[in-house]
Protein backbone atom coordinates (compact mmCIF):
# COMPACT_ATOMS: atom_id res chain seq x y z
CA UNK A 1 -76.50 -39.08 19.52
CA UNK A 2 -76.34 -39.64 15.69
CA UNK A 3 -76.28 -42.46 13.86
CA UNK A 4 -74.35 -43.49 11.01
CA UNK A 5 -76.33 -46.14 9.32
CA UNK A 6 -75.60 -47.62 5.89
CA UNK A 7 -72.73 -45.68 5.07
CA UNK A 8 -71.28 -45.65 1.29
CA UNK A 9 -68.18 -48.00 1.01
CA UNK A 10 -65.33 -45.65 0.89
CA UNK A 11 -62.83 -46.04 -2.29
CA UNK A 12 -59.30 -45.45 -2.36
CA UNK A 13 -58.01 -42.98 -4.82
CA UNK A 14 -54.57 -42.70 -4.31
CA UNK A 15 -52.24 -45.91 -3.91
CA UNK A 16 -50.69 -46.45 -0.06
CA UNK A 17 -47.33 -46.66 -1.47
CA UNK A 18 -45.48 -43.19 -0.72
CA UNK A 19 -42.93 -44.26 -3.08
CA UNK A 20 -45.50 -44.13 -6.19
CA UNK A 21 -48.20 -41.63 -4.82
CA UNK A 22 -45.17 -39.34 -4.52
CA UNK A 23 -44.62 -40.25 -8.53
CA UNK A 24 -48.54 -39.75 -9.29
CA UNK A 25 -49.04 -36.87 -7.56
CA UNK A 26 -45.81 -35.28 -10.17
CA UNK A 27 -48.28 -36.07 -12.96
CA UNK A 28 -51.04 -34.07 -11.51
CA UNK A 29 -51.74 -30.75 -11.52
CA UNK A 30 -51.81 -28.75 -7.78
CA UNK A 31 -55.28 -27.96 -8.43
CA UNK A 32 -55.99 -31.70 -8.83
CA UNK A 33 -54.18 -32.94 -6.12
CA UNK A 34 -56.02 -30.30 -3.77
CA UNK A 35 -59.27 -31.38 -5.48
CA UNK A 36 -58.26 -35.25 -4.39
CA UNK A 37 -56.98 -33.88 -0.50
CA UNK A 38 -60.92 -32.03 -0.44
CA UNK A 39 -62.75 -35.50 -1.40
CA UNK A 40 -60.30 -37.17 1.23
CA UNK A 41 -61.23 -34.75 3.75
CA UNK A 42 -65.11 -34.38 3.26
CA UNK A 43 -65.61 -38.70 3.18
CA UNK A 44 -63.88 -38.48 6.18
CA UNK A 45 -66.19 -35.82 7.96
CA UNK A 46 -69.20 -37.25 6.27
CA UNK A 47 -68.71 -41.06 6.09
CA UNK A 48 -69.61 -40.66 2.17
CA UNK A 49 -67.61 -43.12 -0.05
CA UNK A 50 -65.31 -40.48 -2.18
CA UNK A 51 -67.38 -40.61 -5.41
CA UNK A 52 -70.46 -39.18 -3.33
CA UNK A 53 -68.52 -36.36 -2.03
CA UNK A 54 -66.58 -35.38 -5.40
CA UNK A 55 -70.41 -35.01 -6.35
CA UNK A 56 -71.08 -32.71 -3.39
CA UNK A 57 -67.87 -30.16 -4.09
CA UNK A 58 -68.87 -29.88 -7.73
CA UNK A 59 -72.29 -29.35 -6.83
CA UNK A 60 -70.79 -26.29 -4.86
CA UNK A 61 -68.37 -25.36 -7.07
CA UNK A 62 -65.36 -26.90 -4.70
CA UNK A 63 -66.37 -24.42 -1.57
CA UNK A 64 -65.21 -26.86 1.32
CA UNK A 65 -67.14 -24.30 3.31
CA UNK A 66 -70.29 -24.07 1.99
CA UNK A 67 -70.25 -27.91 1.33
CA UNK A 68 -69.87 -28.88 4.75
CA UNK A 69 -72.71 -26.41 6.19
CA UNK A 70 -74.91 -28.26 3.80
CA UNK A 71 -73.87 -31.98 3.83
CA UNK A 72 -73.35 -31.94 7.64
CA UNK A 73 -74.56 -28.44 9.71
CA UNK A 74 -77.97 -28.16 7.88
CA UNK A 75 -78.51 -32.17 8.16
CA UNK A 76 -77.35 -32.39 11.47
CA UNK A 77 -80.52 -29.71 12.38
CA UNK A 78 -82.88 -31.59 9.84
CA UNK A 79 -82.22 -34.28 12.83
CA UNK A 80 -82.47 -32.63 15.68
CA UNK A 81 -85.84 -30.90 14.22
CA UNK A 82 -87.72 -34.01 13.60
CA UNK A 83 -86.34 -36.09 16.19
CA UNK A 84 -84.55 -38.48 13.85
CA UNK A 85 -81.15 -40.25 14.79
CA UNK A 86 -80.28 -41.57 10.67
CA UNK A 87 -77.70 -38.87 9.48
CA UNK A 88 -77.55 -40.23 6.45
CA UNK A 89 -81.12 -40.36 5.45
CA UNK A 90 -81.08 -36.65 6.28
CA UNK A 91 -78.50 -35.91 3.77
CA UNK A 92 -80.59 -38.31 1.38
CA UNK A 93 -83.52 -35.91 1.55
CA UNK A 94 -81.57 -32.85 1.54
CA UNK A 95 -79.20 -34.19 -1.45
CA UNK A 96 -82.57 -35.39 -3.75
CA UNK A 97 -83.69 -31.89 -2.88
CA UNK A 98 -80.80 -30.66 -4.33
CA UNK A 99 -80.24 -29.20 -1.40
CA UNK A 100 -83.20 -26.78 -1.56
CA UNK A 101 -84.07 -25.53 1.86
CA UNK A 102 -87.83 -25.09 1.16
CA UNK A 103 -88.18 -28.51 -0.74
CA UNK A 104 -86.23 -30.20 2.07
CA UNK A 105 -88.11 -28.84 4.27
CA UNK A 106 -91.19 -29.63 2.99
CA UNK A 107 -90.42 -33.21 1.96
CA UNK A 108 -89.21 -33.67 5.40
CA UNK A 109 -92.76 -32.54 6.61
CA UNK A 110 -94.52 -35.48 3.99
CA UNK A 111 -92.34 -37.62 5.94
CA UNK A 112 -93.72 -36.86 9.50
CA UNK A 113 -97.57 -36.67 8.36
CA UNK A 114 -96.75 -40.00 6.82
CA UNK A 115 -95.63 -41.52 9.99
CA UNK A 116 -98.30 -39.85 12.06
CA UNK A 117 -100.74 -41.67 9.75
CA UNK A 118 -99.16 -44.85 9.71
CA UNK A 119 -96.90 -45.18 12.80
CA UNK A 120 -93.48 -45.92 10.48
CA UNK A 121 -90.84 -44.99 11.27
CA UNK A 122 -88.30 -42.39 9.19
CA UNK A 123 -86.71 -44.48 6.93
CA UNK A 124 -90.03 -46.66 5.47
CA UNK A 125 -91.66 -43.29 5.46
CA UNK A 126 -89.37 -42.00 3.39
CA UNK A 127 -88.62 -45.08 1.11
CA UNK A 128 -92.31 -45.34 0.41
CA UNK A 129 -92.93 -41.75 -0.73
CA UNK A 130 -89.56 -41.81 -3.05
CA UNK A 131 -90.96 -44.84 -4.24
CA UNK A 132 -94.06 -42.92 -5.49
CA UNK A 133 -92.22 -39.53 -5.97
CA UNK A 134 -93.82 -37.59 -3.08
CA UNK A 135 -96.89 -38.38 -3.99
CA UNK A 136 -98.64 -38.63 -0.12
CA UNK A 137 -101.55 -39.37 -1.18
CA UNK A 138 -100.93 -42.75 -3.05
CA UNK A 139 -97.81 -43.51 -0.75
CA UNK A 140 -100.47 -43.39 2.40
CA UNK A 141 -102.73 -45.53 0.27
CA UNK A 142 -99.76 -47.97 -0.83
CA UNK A 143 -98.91 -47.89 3.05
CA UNK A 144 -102.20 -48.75 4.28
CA UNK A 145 -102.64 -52.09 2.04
CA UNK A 146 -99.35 -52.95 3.18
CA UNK A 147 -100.16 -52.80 6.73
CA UNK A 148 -103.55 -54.46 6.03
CA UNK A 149 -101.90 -57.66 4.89
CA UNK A 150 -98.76 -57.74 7.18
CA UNK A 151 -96.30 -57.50 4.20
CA UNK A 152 -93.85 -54.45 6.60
CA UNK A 153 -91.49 -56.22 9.14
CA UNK A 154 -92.46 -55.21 13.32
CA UNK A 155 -89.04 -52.59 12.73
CA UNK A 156 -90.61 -50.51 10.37
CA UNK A 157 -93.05 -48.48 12.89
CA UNK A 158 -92.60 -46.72 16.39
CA UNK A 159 -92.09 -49.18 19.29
CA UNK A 160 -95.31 -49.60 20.99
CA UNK A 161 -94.38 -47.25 23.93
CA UNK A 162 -94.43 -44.29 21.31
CA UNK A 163 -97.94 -45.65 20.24
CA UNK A 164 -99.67 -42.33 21.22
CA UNK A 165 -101.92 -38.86 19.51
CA UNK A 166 -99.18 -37.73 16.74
CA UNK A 167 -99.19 -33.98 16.39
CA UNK A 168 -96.34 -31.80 14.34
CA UNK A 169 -98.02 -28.51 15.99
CA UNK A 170 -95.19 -26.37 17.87
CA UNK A 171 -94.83 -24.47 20.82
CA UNK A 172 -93.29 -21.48 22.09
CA UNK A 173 -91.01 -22.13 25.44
CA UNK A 174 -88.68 -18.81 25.96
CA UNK A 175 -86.10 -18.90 23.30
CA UNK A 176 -86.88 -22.22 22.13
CA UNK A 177 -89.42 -24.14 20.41
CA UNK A 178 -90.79 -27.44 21.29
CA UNK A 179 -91.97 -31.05 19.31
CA UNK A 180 -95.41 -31.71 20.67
CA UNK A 181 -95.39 -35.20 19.09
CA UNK A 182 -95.89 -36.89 22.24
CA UNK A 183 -94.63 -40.45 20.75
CA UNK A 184 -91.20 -39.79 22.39
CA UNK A 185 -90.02 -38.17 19.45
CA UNK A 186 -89.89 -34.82 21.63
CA UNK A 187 -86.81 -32.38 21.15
CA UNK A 188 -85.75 -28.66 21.94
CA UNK A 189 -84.99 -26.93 18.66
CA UNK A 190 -83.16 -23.64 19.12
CA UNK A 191 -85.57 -20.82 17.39
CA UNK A 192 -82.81 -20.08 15.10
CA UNK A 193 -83.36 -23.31 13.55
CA UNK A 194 -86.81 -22.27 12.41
CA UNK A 195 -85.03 -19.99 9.96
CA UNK A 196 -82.69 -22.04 8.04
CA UNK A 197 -82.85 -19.51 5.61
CA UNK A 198 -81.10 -17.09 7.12
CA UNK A 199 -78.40 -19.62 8.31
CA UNK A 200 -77.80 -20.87 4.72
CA UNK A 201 -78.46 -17.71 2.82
CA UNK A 202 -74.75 -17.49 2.13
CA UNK A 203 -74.63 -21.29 1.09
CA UNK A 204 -77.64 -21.14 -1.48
CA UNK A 205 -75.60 -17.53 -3.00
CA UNK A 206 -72.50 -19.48 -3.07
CA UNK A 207 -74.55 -22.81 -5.37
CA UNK A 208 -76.07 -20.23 -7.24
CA UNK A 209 -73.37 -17.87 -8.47
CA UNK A 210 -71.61 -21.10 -9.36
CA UNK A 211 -74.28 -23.02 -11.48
CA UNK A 212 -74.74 -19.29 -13.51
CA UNK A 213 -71.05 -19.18 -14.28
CA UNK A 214 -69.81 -20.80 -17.38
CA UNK A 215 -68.98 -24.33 -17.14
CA UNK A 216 -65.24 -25.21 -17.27
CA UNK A 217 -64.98 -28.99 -17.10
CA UNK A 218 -61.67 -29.90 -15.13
CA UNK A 219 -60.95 -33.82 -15.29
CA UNK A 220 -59.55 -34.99 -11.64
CA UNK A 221 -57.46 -38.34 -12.70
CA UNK A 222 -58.07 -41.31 -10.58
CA UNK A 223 -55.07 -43.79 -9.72
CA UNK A 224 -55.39 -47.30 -8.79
C-alpha cells in the first residue's frame, strides 16, 4: 500500500461562507472559477497543498487529464518499479525532472545504485544526491564519511533483515518482469511498465504543444 508521507499543508482559497463565496465567485470569470474547482480537485487526489498543484496544471497547460497521469499514474508505477512505498518522493523526482520520463527514470536508477552501495534507504538516497545535484560519485563519497563517523540516524538504511547481495538486474517471468534485489524490496512489474514511453507519449505531446504555444498569462484571483 502507498504511503502518504509529509504531505504539503493544504490552503484554502475560497472562504467557507456560501453567502460570500457565492459573491466572489460573481467577480470571477467562469474560466477562473473552473481553474480554482481543478486546483480543488487535483490537492484532493494528490494530497498537494493547492499552490503545488496550480503549478502542476500550468505546467500542463490546465489538461486535468494529462496532469493526473503524470502527478499520480506515472508515480504510482515509479513505486511499484522500485519497490518504494513514499508517493510523494516519487512525484519529487518526477516533478524536479520536470517530468521527463528518461531523466526520471534515470535519476530514479542513481537512487537504487546509491542504496545498493550504501544500504539507505529511498528518501536519504535521494536527499543526498539532490544535495550534490546528481552527482553519484561525490554523493557516494559524502555518504560513505557519513556512515564512517555515525553522523545518519539507524532509520536511514534497510532494516537488517534486508541486509543481503543488492542487484537491479531483471528477469523475464511470462508477461511480467521481476526485481531481483533480494533485500525484500522484490515486486512484479507488469512489462508494460518497462515502456513508460509509450504510456505517456500522449502526456509529453500534450506539455509540449503547450510550452511552444504563445504565452497568455491569465491571473487566477485568490480570496481570503
Amino acid at each position: 500500500m502507498l504511503s502518504f508521507a509529509n504531505p504539503t499543508t493544504p490552503t484554502t482559497v475560497l472562504t467557507t461562507s456560501s453567502n460570500l463565496m457565492y459573491h466572489q465567485q460573481q467577480q470571477l470569470t467562469q474560466e477562473q472559477v473552473t481553474k480554482l474547482y481543478m486546483i480543488s480537485h487535483l490537492s484532493q487526489v494528490t494530497g498537494e497543498s493547492q499552490d503545488k498543484c496550480a503549478h502542476y496544471l500550468t505546467f500542463f497547460g490546465w489538461n486535468m487529464e494529462a496532469c493526473l497521469q503524470a502527478t499520480v499514474a506515472f508515480c504510482r508505477e515509479l513505486c511499484e518499479k522500485y519497490g518504494m512505498i513514499n508517493l510523494f518522493l516519487a512525484r519529487r523526482i518526477a516533478e524536479e525532472s520536470q517530468f521527463n520520463i528518461q531523466l526520471c527514470l534515470s535519476r530514479m536508477e542513481l537512487v537504487m545504485k546509491l542504496m545498493s552501495q550504501t544500504r539507505l534507504i529511498h528518501v536519504f538516497a535521494y536527499d543526498c544526491l539532490v544535495q550534490y545535484q546528481w552527482n553519484f560519485d561525490v554523493s557516494l563519497k559524502r555518504c560513505i564519511e557519513l556512515i564512517a563517523i555515525q553522523r545518519l540516524p539507524s532509520h536511514a538504511f534497510l532494516q537488517q533483515q534486508q541486509q543481503q547481495p543488492f542487484s537491479t538486474t531483471f528477469s523475464m517471468t511470462g508477461n511480467s518482469m521481476s526485481t531481483n534485489n533480494n533485500h525484500g524490496l522484490s515486486v512484479m512489474v507488469p512489462q508494460q511498465q518497462q515502456q513508460p514511453n509509450t504510456v505517456f507519449t500522449s502526456l509529453q505531446q500534450t506539455q509540449n504543444d503547450y510550452h511552444s504555444q504563445p504565452r497568455r498569462t491569465t491571473i487566477v484571483q485568490r480570496r481570503n
